[in-house]
Protein backbone atom coordinates (compact mmCIF):
# COMPACT_ATOMS: atom_id res chain seq x y z
CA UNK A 1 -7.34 -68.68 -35.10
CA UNK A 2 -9.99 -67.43 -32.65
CA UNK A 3 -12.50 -65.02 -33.67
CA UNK A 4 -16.15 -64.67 -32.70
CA UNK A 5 -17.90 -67.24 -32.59
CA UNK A 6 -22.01 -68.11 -33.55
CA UNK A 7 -24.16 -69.98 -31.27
CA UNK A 8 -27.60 -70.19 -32.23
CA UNK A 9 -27.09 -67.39 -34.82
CA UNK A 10 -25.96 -65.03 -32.38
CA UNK A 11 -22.15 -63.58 -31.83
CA UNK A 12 -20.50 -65.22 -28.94
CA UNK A 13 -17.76 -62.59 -27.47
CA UNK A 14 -13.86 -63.87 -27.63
CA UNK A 15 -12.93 -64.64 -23.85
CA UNK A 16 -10.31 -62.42 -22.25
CA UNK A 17 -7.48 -64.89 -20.93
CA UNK A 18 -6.53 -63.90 -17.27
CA UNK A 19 -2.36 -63.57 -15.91
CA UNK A 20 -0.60 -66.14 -16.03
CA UNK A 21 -1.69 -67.50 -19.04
CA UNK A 22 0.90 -68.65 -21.62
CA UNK A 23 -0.11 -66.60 -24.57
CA UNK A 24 -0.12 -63.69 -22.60
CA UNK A 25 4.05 -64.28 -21.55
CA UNK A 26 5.58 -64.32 -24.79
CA UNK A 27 6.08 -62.53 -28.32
CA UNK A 28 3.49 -62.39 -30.68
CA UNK A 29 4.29 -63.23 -34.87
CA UNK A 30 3.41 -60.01 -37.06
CA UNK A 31 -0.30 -60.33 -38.95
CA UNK A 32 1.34 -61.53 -42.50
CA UNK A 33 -1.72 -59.94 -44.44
CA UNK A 34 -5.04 -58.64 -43.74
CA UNK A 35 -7.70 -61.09 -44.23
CA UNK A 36 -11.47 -61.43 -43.75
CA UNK A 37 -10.58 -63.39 -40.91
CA UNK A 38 -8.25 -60.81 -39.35
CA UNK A 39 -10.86 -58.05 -39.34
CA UNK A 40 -13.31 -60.86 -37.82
CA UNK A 41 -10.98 -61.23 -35.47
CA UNK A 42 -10.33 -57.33 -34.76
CA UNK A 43 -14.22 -57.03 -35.01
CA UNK A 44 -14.78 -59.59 -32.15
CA UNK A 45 -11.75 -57.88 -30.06
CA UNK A 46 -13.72 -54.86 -30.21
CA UNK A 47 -17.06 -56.05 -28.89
CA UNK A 48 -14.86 -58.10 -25.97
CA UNK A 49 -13.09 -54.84 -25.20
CA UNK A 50 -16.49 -52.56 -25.05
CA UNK A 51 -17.99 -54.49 -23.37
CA UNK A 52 -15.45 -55.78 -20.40
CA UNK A 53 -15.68 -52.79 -20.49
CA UNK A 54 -11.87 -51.55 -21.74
CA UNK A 55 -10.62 -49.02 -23.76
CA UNK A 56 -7.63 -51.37 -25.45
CA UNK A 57 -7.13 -55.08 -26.04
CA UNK A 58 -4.26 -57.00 -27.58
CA UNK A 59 -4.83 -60.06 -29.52
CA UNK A 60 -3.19 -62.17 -27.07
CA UNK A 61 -5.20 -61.67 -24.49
CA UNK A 62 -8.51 -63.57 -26.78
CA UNK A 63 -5.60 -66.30 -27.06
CA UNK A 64 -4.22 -65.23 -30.59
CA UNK A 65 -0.36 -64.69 -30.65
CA UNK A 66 -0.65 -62.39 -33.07
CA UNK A 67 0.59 -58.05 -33.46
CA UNK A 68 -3.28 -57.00 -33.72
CA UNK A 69 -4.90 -54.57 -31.10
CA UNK A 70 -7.60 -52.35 -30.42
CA UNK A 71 -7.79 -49.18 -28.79
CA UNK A 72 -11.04 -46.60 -27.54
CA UNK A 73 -10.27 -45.00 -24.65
CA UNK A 74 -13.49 -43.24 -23.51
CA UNK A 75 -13.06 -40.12 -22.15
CA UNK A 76 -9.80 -39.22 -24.74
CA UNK A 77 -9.10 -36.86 -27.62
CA UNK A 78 -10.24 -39.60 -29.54
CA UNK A 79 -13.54 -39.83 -28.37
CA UNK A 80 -14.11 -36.64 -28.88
CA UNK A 81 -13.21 -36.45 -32.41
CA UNK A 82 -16.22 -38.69 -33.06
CA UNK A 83 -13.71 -41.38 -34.00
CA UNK A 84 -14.61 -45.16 -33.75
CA UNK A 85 -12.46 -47.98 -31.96
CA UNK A 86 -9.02 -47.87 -34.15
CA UNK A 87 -7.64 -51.08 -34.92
CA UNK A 88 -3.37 -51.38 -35.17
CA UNK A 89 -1.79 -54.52 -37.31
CA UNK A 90 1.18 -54.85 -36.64
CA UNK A 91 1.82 -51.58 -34.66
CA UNK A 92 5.30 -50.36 -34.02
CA UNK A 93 5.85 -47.36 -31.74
CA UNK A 94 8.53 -45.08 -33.65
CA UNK A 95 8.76 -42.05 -31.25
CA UNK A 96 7.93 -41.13 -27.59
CA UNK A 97 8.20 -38.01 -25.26
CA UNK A 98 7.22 -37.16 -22.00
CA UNK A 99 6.61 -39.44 -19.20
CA UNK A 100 3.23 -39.33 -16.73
CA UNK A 101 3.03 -41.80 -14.17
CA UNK A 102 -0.38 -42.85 -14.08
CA UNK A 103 -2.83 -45.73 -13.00
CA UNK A 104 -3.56 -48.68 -14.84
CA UNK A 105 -5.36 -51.84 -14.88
CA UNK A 106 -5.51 -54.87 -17.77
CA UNK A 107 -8.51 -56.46 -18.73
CA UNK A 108 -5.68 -59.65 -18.02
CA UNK A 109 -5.59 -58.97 -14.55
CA UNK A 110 -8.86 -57.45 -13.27
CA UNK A 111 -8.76 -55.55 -9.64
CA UNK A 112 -5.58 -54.67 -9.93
CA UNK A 113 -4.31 -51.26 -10.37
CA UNK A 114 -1.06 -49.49 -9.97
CA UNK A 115 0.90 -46.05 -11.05
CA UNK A 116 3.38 -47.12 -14.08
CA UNK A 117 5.27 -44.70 -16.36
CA UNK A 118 4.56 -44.04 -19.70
CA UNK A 119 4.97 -41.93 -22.27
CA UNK A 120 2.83 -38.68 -22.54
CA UNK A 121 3.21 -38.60 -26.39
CA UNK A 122 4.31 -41.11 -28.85
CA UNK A 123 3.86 -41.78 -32.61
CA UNK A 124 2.91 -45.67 -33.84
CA UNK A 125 3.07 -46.55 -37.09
CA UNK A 126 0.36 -49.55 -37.95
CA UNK A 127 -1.35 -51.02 -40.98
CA UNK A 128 -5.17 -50.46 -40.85
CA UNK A 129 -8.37 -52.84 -41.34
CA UNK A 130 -8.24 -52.19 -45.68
CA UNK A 131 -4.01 -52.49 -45.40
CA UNK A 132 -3.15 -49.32 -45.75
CA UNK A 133 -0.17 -48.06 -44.04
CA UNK A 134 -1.01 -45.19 -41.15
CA UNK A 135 0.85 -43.12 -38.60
CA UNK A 136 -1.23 -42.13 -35.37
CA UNK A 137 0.43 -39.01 -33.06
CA UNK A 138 -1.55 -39.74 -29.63
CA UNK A 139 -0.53 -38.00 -26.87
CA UNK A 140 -2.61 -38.14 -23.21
CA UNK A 141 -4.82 -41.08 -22.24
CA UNK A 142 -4.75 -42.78 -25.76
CA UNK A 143 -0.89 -42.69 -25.72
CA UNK A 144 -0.76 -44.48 -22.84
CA UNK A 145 -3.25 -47.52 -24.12
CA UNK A 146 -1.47 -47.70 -27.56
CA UNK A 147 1.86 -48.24 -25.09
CA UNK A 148 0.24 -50.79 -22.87
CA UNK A 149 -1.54 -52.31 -25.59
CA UNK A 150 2.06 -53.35 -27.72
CA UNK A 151 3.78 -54.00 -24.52
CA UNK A 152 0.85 -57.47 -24.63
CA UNK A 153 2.03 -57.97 -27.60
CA UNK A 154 5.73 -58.57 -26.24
CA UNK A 155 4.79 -60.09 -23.76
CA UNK A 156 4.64 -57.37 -21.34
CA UNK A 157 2.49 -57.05 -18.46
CA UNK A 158 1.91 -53.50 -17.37
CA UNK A 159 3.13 -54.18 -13.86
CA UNK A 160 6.34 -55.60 -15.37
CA UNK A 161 7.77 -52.16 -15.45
CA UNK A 162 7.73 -51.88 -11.85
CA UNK A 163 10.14 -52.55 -9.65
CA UNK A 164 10.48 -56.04 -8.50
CA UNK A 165 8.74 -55.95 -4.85
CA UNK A 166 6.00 -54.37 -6.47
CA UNK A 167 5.29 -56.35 -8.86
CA UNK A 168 5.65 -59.23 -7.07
CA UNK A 169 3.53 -58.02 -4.35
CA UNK A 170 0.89 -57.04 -6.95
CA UNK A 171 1.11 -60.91 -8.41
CA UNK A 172 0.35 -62.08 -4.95
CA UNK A 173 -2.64 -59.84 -4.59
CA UNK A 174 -4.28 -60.73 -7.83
CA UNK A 175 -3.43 -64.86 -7.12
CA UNK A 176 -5.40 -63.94 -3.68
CA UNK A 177 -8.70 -62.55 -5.55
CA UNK A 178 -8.87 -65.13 -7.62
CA UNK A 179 -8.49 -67.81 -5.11
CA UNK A 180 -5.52 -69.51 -6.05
């Protein structure tokens, strides 16, 4: 399993894989039990993410297949609160209400942004860091990273919920950035 990595005693960040890279297409296993090397791996996740800079990121996009993600979207309720990045094993979204069409963008496929629905309130149930079982109610900005964030770890790409020109046209555009 990835996690960060030392070179020359200092932490070398986990990189972010870019679309259309295997991991990111498919189902990740659930984390079977948290381990020193799990919140390593959460750990380096969150020091990727920050400083992408990104206010969520899914296991699978550092190249584990695995139901881990973190969230801290700057600017939320969360930050607010004077609450750290949260880290979700295993997170399974049990409710939703609302929907807000809103922009996004993925670490996964940088320079690309469109309006996709979401939720404007939901309720995820997750183990924590220590296992311990939790329930977060996140409604706003921080709803809608904690529902992009599991769709990576489906599979999903956020622009897979748009309609098929779209997304297709959106494919094309990031292919064209990068050169391919």
């Amino acid at each position: 399993m990835k996690q960060t990595a030392q070179v020359d005693g200092k932490a070398v960040l986990p990189t972010i894989l870019k679309w259309p890279d295997p991991v990111l297409l498919k189902k990740s296993a659930p984390v079977k039990e948290v381990t020193d090397e799990i919140r390593a791996l959460a750990e380096g996740m969150t020091s990727a993410m920050l400083a992408a800079p990104g206010i969520g990121l899914a296991a699978p996009q550092v190249g584990v297949s695995l139901r881990l993600v973190v969230v801290y979207p700057a600017g939320s309720e969360i930050e607010y609160m004077g609450i750290a990045p949260i880290t979700l094993v295993n997170p399974v979204i049990t409710e939703t209400a609302g929907e807000d069409i809103g922009a996004e963008s993925c670490l996964s496929v940088p320079g690309v942004y469109y309006d996709v629905p979401r939720p404007t309130w939901l309720k995820v149930k997750y183990t924590s860091l220590d296992g311990a079982a939790k329930e977060l109610q996140a409604n706003g900005r921080l709803a809608r990273c904690v529902a992009h964030e599991v769709d990576h770890l489906d599979g999903v790409i956020f622009w897979d919920h748009l309609p098929r020109l779209k997304r297709d046209w959106l494919k094309l555009k990031f292919k064209s950035k990068r050169g391919w």
